[in-house]
PDB file of N, CA and C in Angstrom:
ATOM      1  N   UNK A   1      21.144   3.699 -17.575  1.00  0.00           N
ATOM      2  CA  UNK A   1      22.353   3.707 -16.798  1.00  0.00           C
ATOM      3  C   UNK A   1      22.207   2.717 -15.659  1.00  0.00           C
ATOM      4  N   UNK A   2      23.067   2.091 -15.248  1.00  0.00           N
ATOM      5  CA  UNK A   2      22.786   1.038 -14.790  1.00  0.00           C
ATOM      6  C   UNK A   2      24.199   1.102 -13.560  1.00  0.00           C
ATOM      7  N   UNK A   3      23.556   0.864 -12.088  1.00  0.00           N
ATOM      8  CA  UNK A   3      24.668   0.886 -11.329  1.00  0.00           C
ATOM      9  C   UNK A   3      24.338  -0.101 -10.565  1.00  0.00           C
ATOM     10  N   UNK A   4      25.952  -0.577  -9.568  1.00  0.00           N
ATOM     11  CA  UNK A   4      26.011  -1.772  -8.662  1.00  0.00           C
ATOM     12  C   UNK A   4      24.850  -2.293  -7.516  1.00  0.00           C
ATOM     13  N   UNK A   5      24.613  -0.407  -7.197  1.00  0.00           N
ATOM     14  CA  UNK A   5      23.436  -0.702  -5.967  1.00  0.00           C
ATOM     15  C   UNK A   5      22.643  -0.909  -6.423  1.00  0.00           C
ATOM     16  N   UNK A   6      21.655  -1.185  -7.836  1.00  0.00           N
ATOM     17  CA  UNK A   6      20.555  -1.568  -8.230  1.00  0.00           C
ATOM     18  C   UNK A   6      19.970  -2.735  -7.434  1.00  0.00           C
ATOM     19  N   UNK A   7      18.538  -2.480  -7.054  1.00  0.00           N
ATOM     20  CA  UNK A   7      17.954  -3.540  -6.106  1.00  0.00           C
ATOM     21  C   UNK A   7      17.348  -4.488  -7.150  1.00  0.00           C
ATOM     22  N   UNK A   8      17.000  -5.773  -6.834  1.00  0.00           N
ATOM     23  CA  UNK A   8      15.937  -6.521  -7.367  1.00  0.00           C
ATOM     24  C   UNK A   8      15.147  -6.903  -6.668  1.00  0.00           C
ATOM     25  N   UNK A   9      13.909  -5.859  -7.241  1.00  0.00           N
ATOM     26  CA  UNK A   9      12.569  -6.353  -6.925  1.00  0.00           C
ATOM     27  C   UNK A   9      11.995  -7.636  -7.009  1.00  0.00           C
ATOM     28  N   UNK A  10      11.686  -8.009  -5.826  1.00  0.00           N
ATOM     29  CA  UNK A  10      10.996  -9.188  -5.706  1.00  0.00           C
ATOM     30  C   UNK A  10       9.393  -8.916  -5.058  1.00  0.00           C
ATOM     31  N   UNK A  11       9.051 -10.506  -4.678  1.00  0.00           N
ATOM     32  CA  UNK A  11       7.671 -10.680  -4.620  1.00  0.00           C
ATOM     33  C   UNK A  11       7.545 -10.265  -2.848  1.00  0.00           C
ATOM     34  N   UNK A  12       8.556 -10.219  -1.895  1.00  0.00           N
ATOM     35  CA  UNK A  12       8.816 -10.347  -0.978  1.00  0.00           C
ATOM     36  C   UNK A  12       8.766  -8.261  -0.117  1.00  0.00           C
ATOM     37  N   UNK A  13       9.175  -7.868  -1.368  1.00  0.00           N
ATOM     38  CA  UNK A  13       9.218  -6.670  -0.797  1.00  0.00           C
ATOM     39  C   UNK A  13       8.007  -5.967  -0.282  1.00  0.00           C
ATOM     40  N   UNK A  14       8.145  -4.951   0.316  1.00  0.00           N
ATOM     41  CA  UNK A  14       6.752  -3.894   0.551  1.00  0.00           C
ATOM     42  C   UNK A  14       7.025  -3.096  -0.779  1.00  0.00           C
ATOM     43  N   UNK A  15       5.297  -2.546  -0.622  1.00  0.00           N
ATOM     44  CA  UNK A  15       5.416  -1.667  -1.867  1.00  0.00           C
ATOM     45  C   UNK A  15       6.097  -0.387  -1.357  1.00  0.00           C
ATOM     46  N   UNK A  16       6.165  -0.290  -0.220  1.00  0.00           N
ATOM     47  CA  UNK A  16       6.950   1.288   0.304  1.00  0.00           C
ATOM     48  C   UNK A  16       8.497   0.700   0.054  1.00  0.00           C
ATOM     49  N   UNK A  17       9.205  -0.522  -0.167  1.00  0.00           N
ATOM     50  CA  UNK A  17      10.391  -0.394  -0.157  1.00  0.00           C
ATOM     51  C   UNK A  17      10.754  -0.540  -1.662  1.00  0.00           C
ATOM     52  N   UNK A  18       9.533  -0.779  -2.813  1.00  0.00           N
ATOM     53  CA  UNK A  18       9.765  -1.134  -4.379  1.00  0.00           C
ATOM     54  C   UNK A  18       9.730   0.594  -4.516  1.00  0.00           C
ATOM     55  N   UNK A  19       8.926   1.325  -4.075  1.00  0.00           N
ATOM     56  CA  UNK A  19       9.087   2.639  -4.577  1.00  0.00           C
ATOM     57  C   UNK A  19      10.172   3.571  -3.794  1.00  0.00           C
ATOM     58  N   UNK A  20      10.971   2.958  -2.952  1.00  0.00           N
ATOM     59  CA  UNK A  20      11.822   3.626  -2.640  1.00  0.00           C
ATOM     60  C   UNK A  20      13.715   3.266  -3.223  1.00  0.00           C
ATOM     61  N   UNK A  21      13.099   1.931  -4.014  1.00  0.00           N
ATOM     62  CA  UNK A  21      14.413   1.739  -4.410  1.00  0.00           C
ATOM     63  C   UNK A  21      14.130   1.762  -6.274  1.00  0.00           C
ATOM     64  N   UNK A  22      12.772   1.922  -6.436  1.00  0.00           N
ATOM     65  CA  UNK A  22      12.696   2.462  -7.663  1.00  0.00           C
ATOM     66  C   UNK A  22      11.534   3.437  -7.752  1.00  0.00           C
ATOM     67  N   UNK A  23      11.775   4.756  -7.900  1.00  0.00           N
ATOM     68  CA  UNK A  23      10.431   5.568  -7.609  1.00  0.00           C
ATOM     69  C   UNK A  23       9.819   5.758  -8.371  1.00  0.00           C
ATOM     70  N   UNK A  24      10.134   5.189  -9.759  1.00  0.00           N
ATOM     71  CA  UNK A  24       8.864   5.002 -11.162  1.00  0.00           C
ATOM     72  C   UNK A  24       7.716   4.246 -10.679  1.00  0.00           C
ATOM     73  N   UNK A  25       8.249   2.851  -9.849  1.00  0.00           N
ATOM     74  CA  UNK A  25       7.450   1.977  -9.676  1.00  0.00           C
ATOM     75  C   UNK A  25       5.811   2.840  -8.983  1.00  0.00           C
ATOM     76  N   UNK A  26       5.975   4.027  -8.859  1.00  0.00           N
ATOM     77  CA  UNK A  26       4.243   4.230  -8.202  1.00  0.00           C
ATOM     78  C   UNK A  26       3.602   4.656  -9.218  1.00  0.00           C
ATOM     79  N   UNK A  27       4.621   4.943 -10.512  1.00  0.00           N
ATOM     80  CA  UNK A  27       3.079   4.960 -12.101  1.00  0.00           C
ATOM     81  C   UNK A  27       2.918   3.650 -12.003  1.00  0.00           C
ATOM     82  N   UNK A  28       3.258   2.715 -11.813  1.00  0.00           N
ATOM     83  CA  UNK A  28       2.500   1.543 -12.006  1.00  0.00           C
ATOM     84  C   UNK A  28       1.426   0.943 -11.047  1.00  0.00           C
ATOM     85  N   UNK A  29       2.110   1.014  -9.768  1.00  0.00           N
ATOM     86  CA  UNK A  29       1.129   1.258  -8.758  1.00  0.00           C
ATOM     87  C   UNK A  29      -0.328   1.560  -8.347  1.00  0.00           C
ATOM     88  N   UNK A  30      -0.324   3.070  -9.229  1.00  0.00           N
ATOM     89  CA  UNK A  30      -1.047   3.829  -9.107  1.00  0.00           C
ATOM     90  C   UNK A  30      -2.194   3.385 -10.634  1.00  0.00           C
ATOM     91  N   UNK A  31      -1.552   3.215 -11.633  1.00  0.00           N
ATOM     92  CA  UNK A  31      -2.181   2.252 -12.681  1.00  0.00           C
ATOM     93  C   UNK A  31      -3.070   0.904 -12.403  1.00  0.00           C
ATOM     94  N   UNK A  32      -2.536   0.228 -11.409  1.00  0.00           N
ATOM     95  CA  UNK A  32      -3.354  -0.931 -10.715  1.00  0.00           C
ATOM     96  C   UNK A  32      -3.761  -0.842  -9.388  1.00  0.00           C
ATOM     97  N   UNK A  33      -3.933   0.430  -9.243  1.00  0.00           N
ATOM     98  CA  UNK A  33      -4.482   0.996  -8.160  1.00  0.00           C
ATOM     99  C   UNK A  33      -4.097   0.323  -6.693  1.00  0.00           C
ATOM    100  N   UNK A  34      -3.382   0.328  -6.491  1.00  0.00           N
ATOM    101  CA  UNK A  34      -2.088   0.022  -5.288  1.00  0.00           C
ATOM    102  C   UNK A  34      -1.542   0.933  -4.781  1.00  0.00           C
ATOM    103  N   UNK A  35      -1.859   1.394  -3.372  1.00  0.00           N
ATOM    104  CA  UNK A  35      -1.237   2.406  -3.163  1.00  0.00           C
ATOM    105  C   UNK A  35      -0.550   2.086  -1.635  1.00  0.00           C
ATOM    106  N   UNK A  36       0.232   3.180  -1.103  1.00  0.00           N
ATOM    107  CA  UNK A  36       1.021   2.843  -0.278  1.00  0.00           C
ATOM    108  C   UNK A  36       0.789   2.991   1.166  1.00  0.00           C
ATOM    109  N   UNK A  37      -0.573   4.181   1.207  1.00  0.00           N
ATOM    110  CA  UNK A  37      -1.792   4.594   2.124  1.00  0.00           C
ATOM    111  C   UNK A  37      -1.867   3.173   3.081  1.00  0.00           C
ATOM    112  N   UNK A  38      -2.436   1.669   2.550  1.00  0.00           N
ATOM    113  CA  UNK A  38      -2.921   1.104   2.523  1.00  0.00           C
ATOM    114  C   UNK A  38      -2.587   0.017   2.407  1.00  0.00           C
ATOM    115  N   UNK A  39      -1.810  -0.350   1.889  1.00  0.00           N
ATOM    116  CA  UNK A  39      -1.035  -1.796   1.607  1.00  0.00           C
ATOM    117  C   UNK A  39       0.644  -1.126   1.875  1.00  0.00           C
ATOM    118  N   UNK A  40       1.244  -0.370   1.885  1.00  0.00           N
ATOM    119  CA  UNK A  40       2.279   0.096   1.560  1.00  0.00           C
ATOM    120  C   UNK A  40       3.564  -0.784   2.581  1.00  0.00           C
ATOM    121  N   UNK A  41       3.272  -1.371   3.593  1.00  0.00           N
ATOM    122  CA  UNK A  41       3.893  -1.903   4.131  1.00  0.00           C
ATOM    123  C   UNK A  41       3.950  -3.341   4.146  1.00  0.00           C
ATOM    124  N   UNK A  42       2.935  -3.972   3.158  1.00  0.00           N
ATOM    125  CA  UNK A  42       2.662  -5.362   2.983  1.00  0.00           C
ATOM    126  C   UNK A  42       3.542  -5.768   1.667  1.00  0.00           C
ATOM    127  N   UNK A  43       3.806  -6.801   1.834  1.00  0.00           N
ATOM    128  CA  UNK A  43       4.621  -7.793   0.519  1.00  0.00           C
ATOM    129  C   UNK A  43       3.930  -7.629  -0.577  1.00  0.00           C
ATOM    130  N   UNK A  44       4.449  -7.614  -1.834  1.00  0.00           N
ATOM    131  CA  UNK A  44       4.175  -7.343  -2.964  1.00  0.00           C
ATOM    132  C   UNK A  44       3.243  -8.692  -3.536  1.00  0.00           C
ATOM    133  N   UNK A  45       3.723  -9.542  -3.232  1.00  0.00           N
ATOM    134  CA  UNK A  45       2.859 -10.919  -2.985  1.00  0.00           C
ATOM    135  C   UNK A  45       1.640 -11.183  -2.459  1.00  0.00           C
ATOM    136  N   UNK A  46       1.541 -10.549  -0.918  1.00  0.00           N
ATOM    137  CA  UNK A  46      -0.049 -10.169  -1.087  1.00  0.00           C
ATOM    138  C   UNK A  46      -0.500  -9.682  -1.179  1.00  0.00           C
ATOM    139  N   UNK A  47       0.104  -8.195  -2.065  1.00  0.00           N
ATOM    140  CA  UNK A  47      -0.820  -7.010  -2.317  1.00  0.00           C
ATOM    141  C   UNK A  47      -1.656  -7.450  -3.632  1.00  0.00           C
ATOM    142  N   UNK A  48      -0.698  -7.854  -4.232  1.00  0.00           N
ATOM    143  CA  UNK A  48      -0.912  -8.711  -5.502  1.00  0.00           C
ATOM    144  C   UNK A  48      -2.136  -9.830  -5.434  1.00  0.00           C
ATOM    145  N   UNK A  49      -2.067 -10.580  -4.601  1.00  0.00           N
ATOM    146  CA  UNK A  49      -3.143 -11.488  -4.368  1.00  0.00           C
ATOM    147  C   UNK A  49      -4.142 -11.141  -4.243  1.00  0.00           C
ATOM    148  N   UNK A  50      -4.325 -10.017  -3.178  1.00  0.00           N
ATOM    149  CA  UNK A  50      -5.411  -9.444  -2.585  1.00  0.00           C
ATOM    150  C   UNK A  50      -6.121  -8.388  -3.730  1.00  0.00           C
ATOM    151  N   UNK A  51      -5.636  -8.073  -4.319  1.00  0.00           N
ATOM    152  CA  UNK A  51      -6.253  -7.291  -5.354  1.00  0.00           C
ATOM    153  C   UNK A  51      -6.396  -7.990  -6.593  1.00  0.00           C
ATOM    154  N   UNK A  52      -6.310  -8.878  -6.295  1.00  0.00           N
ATOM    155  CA  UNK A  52      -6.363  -9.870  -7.770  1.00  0.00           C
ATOM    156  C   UNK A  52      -5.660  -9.763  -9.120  1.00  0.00           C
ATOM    157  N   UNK A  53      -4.421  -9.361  -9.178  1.00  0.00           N
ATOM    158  CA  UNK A  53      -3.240  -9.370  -9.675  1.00  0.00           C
ATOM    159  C   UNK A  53      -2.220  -9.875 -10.079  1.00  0.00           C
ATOM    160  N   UNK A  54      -1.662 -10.416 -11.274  1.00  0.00           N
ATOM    161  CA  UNK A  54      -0.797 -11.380 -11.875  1.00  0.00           C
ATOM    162  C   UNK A  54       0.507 -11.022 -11.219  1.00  0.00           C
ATOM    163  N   UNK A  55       1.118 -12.040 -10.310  1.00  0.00           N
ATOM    164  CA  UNK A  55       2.403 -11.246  -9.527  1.00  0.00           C
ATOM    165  C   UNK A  55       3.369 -11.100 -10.474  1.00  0.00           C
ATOM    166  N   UNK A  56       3.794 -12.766 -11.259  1.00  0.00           N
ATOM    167  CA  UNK A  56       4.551 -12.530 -12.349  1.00  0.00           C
ATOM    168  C   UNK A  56       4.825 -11.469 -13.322  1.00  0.00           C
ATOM    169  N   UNK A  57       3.201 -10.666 -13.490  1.00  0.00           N
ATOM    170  CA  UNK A  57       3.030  -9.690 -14.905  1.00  0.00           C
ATOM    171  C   UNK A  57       3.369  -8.319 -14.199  1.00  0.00           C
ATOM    172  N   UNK A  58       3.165  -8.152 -12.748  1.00  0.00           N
ATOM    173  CA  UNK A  58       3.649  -7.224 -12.246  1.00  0.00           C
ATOM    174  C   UNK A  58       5.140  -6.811 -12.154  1.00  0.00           C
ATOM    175  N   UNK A  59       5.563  -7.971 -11.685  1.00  0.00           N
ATOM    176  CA  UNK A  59       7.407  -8.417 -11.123  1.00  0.00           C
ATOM    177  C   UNK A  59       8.043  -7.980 -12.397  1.00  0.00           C
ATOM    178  N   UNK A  60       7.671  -8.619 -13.682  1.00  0.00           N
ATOM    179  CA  UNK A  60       7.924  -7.997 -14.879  1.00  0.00           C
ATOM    180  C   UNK A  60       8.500  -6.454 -15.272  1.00  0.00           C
ATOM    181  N   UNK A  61       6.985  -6.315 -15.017  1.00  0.00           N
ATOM    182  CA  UNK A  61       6.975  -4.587 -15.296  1.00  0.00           C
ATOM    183  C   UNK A  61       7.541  -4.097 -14.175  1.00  0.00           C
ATOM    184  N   UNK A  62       7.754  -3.697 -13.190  1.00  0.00           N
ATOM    185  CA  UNK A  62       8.310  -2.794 -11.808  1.00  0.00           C
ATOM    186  C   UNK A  62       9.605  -3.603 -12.173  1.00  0.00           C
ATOM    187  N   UNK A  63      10.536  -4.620 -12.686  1.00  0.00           N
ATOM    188  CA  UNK A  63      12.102  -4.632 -13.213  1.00  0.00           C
ATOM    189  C   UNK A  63      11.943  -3.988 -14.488  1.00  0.00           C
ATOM    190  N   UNK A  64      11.234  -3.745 -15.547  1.00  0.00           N
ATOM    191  CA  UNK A  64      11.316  -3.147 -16.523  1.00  0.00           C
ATOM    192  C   UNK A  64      11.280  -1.447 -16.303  1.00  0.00           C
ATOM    193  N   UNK A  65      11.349  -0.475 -15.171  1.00  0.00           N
ATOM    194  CA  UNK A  65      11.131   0.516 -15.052  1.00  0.00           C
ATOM    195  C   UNK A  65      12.371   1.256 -14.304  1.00  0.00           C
TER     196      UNK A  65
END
């Protein structure tokens, strides 16, 4: 189901604002061990970096959910 307010996740967001505008996104999270403790207020871009993480393969999956 698909509505107007749908956000798009980008590379730019925090991970506290990807799981608040999609709240699946913390099985994935939590799968690449990313959590919100800790990075949760940093850009998805350098959480991604910093943990050594394909941003693209991420960005992917967290719009696929």
């Amino acid at each position: 189901m698909s509505s107007s307010t749908e956000v798009t996740i980008s590379e730019t967001m925090t991970l506290n604002d990807i799981m608040l505008a999609t709240p699946r996104a913390v099985e994935i999270f939590n799968r690449l061990g990313l959590d919100s403790c800790c990075g949760g207020a940093k850009p998805l871009a350098l959480v991604c970096e910093k943990h050594g993480h394909d941003l693209a393969a991420v960005l992917r999956e967290l719009r696929a959910v």
